[in-house]
N, C-alpha and C. Protein backbone atom coordinates (compact mmCIF):
# COMPACT_ATOMS: atom_id res chain seq x y z
N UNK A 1 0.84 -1.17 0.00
CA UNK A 1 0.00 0.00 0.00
C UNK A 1 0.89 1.24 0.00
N UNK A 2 0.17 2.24 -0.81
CA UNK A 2 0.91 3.28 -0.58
C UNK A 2 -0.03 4.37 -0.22
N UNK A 3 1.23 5.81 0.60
CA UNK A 3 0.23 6.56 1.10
C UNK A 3 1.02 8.10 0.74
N UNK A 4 0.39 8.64 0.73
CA UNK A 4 0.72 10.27 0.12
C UNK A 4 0.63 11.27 1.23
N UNK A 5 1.65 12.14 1.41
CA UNK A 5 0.98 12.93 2.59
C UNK A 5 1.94 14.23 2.34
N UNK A 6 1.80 15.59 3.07
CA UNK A 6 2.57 16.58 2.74
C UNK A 6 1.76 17.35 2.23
N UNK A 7 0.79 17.41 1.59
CA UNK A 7 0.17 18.57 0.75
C UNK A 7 -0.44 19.81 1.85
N UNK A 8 -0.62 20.66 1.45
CA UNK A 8 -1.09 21.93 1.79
C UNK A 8 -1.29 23.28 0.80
N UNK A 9 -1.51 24.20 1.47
CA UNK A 9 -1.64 25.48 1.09
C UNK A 9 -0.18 26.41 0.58
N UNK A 10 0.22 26.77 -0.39
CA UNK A 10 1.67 27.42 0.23
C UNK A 10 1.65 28.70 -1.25
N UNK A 11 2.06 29.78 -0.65
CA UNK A 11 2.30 30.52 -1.78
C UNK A 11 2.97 30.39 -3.02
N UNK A 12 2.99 31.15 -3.71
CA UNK A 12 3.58 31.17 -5.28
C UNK A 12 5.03 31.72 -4.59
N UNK A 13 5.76 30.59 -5.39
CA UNK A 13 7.51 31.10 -4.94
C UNK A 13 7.91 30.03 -3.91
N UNK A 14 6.88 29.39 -3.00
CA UNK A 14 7.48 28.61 -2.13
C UNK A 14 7.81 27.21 -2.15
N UNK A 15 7.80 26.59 -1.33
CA UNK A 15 8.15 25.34 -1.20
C UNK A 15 7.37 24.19 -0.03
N UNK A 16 7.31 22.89 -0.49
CA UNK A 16 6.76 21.99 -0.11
C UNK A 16 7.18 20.41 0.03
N UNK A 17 7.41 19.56 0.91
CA UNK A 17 8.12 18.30 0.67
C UNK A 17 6.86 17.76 1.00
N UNK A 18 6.43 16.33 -0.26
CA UNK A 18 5.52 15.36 -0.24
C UNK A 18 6.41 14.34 -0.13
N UNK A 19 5.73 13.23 0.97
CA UNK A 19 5.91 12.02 1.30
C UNK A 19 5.26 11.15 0.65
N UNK A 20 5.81 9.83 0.53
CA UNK A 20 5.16 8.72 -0.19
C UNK A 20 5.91 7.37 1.03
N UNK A 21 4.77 6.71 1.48
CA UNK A 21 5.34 5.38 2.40
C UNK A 21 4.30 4.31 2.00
N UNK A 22 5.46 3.35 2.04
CA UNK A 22 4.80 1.96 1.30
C UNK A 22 4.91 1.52 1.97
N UNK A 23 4.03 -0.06 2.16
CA UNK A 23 4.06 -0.90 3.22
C UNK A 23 3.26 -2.37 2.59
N UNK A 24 3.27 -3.46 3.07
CA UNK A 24 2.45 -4.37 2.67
C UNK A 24 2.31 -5.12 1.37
N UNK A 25 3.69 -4.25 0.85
CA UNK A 25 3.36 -4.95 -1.07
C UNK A 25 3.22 -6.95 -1.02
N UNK A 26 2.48 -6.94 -1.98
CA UNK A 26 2.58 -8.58 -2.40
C UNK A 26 3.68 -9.15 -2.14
N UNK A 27 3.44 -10.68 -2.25
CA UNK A 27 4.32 -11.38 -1.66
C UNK A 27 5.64 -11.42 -0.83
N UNK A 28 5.44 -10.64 -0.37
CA UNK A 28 6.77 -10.46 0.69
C UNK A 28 7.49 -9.78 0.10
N UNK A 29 6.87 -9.07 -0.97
CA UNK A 29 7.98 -7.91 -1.95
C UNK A 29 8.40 -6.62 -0.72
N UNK A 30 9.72 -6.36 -0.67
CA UNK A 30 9.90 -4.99 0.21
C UNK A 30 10.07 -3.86 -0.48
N UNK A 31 10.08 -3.10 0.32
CA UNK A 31 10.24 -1.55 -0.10
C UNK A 31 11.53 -1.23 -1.11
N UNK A 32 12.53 -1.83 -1.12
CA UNK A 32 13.29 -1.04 -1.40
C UNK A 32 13.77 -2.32 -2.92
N UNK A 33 12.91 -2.95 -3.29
CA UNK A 33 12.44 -3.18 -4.90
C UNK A 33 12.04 -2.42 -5.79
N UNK A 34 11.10 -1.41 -5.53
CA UNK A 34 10.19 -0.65 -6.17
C UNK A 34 10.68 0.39 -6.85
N UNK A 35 10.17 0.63 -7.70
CA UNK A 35 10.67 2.11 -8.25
C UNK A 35 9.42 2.70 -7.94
N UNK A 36 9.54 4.02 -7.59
CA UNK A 36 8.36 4.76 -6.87
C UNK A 36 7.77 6.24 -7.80
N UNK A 37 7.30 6.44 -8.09
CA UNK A 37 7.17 7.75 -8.76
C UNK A 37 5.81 8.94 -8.23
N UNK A 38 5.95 9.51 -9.04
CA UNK A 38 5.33 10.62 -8.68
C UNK A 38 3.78 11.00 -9.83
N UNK A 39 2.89 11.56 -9.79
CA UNK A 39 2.25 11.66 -10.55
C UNK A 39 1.01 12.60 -9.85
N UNK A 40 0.76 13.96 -10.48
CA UNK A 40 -0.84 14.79 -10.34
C UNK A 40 -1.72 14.76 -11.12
N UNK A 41 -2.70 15.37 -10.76
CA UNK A 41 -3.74 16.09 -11.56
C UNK A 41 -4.65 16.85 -11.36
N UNK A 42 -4.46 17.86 -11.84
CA UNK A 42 -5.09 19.18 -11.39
C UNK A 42 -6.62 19.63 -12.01
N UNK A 43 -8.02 19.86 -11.50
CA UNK A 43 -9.14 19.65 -11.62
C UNK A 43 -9.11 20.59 -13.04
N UNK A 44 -9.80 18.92 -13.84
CA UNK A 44 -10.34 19.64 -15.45
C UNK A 44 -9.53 18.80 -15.88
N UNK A 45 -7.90 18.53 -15.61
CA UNK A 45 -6.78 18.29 -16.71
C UNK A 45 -6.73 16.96 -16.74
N UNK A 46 -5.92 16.67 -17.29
CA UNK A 46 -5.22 15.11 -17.48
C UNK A 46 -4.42 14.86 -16.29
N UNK A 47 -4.03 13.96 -16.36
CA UNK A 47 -2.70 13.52 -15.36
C UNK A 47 -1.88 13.40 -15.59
N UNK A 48 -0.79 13.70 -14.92
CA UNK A 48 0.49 14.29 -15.91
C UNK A 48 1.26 13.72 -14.94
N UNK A 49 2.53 12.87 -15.57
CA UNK A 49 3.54 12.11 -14.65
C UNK A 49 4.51 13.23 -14.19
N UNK A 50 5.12 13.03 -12.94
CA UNK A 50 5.90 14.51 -12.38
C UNK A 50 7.33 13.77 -12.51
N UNK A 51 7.63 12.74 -11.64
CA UNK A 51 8.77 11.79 -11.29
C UNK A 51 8.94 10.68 -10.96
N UNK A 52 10.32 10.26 -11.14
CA UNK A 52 10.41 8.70 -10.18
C UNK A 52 11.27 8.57 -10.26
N UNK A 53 11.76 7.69 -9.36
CA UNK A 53 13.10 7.23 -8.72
C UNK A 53 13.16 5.80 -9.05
N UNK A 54 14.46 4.77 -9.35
CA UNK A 54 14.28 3.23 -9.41
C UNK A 54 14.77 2.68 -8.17
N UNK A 55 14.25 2.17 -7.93
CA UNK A 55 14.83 1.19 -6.78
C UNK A 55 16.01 1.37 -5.70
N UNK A 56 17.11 1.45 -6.87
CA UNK A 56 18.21 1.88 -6.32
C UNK A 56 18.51 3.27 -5.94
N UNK A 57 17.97 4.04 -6.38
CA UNK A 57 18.14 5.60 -6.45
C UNK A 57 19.09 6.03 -7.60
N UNK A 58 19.20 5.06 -8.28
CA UNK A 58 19.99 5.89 -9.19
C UNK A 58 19.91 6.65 -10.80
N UNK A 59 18.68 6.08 -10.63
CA UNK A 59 18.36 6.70 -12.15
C UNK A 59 16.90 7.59 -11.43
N UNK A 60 16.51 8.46 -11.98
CA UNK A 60 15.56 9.87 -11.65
C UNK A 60 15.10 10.38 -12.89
N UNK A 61 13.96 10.47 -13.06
CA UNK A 61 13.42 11.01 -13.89
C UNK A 61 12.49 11.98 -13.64
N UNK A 62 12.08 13.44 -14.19
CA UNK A 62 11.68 14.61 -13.91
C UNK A 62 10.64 14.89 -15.59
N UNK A 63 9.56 15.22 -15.16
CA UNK A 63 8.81 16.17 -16.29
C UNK A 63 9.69 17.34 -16.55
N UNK A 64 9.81 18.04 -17.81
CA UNK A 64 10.43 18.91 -18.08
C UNK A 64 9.58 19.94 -17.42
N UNK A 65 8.62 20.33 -16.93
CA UNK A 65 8.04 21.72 -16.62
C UNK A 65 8.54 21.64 -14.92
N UNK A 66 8.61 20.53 -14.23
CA UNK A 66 9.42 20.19 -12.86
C UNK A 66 10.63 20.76 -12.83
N UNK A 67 11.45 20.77 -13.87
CA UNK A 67 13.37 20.18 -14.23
C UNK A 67 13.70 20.89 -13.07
N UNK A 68 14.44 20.82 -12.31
CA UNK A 68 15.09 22.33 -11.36
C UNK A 68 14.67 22.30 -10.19
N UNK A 69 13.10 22.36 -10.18
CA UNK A 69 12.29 22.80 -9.11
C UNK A 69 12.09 21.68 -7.87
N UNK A 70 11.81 20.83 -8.58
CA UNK A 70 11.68 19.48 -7.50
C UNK A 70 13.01 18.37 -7.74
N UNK A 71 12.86 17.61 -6.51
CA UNK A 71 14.19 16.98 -5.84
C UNK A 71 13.21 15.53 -5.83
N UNK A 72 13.75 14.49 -6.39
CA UNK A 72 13.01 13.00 -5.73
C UNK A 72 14.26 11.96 -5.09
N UNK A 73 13.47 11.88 -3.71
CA UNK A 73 14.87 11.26 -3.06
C UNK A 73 13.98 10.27 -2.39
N UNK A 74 14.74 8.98 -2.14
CA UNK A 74 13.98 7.80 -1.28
C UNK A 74 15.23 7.02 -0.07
N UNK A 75 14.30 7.33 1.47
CA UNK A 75 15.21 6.33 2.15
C UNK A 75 14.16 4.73 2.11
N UNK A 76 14.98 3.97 2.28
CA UNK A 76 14.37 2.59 2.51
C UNK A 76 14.18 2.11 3.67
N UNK A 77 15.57 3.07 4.44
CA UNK A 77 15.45 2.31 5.65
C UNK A 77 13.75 2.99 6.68
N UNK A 78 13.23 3.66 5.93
CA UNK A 78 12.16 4.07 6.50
C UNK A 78 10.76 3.80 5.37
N UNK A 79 11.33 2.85 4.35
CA UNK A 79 10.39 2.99 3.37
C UNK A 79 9.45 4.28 2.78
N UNK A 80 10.10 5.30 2.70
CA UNK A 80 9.71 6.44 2.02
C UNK A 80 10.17 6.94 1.02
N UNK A 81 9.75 7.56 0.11
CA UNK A 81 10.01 8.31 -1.01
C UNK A 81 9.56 9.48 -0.50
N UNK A 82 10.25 10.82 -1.36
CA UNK A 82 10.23 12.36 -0.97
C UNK A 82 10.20 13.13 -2.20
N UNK A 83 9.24 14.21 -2.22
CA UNK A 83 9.34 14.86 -3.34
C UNK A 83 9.75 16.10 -2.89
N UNK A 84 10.59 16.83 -3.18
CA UNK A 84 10.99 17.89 -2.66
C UNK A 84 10.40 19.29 -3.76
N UNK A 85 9.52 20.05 -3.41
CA UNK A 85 9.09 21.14 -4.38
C UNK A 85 9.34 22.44 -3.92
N UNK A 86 10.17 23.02 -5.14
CA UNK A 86 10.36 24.45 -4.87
C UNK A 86 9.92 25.44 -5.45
N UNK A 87 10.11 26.59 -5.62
CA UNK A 87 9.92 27.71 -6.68
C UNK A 87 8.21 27.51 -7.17
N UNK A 88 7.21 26.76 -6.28
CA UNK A 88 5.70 26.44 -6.98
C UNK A 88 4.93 28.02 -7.48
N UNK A 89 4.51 27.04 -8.07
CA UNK A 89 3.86 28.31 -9.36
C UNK A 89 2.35 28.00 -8.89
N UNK A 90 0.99 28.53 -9.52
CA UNK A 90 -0.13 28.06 -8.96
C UNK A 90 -0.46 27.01 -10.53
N UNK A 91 0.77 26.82 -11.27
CA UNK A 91 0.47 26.00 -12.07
C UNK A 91 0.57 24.72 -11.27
N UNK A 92 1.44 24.55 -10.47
CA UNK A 92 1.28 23.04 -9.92
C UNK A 92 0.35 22.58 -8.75
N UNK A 93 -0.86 23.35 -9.00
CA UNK A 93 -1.84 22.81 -7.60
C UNK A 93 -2.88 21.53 -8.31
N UNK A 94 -2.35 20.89 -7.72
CA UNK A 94 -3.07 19.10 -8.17
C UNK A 94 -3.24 18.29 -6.69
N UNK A 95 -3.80 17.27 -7.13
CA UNK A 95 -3.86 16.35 -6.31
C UNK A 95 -2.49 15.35 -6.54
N UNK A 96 -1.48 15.42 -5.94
CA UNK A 96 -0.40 14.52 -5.90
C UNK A 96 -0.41 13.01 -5.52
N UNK A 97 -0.25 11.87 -6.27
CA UNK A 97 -0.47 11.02 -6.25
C UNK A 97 1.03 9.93 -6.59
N UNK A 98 1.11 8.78 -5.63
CA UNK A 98 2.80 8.12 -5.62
C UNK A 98 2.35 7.04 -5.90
N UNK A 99 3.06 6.57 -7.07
CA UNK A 99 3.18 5.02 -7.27
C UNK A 99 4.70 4.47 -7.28
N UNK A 100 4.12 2.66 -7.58
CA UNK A 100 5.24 2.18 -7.42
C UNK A 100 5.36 1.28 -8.02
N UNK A 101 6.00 0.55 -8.97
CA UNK A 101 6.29 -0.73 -9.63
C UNK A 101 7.85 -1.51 -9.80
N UNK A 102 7.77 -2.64 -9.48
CA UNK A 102 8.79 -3.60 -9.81
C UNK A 102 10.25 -3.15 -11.19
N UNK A 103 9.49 -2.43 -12.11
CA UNK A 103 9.81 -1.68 -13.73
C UNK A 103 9.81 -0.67 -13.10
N UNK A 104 11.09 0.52 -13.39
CA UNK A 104 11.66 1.53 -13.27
C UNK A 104 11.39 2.14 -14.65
N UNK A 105 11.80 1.34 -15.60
CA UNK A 105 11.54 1.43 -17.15
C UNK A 105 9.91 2.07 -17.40
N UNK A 106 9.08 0.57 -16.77
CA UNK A 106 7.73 1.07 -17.51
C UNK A 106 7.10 1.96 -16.61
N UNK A 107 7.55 2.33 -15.50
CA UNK A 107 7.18 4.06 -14.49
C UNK A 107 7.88 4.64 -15.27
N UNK A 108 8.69 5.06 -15.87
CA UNK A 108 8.98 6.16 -16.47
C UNK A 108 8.95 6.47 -17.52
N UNK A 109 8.67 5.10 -18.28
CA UNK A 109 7.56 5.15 -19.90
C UNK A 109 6.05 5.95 -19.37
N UNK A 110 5.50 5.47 -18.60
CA UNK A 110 4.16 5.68 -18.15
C UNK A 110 4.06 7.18 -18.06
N UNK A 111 4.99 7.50 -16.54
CA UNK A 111 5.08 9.25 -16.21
C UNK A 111 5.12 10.13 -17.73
N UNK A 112 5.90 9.21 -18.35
CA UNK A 112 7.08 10.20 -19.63
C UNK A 112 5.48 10.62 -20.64
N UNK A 113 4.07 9.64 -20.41
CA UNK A 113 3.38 10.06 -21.25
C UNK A 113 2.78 9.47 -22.14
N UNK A 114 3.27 8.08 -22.36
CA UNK A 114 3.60 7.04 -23.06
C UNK A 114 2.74 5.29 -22.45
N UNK A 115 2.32 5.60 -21.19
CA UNK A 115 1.61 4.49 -20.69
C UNK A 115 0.27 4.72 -20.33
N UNK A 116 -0.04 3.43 -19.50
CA UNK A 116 -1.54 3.63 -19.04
C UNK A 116 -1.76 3.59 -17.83
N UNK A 117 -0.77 4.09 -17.17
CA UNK A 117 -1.17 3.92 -15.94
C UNK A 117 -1.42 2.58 -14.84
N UNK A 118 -1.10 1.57 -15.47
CA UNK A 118 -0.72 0.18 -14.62
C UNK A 118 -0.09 0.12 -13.59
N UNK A 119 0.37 0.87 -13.12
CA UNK A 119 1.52 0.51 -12.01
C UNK A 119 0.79 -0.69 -11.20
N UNK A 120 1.89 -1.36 -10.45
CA UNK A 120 1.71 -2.14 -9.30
C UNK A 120 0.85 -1.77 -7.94
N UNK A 121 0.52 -0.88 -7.99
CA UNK A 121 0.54 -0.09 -6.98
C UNK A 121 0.12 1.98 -7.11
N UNK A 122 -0.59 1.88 -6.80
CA UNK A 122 -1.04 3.64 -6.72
C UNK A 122 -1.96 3.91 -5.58
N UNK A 123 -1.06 4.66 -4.71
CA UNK A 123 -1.85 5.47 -3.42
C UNK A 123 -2.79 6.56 -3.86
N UNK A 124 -3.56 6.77 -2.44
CA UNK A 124 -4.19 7.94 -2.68
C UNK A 124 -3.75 9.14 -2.75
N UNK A 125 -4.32 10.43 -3.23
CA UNK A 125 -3.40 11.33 -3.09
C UNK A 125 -3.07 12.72 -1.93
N UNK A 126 -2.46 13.49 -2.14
CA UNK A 126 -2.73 14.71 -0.95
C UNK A 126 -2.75 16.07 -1.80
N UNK A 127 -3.69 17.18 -1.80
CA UNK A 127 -3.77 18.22 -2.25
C UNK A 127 -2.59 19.32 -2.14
N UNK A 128 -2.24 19.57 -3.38
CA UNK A 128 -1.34 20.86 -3.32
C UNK A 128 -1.91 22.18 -3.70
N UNK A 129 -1.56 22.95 -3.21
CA UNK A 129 -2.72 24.71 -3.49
C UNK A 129 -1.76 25.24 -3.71
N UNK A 130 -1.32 25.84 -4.81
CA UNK A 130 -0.41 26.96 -4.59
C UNK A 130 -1.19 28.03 -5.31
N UNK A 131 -1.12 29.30 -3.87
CA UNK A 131 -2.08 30.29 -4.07
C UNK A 131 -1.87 31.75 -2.93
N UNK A 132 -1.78 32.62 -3.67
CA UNK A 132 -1.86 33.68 -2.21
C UNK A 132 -2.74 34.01 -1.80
């Protein structure tokens, strides 16, 4: 299971860190298998993949309208993923939503625009407002 948390209210210009914690995956799969990503959608629009991280942490992938602004970092030893957001515009007020799959590849085919949204796994999400 996964769970989303961090969202709030925050002005234009500021900053925000969203959490993502997994727990319970199938068969005795652990946390620190997964590639975890990121994904919103903001009322009216589509859903638009933001990020993700693989497993290892070593490959990261970012939407180009993100590039700069947000940070995706994951500890395991706490089973969390982190989205770190800066510089928010009131373009990015969505409902933020974390998945996770076994494929690092097909999360970041998927985010990139290119999938359907299958993941292994998709939590609920937490609201972002960016607004003065």
């Amino acid at each position: 299971q996964l769970q989303a948390s961090g969202g709030g209210l925050v002005q234009p210009g500021g900053s925000l860190t969203l959490s993502c914690a997994g727990s319970g995956f199938a068969s005795g799969d652990t946390f620190d298998l997964y590639a975890i990503g990121w994904f919103r959608q903001a009322p009216g629009k589509e859903r638009e993949g933001v990020s993700c991280i693989s497993h290892s942490g070593m490959s990261t992938y970012y939407t180009n309208s993100v590039k700069g602004r947000f940070t995706i970092s994951r500890d395991d030893a706490k089973n969390m993923v982190y989205l770190q957001m800066s510089s928010l515009s009131p373009e990015d007020t969505a409902v933020y939503y974390c998945a996770a799959d076994l494929s690092y590849d097909y999360l970041s085919w998927t985010l990139s625009g290119r999938g359907s949204y299958a993941m292994a796994y998709r939590g609920k999400g937490t609201l972002v407002t960016v607004s003065s």
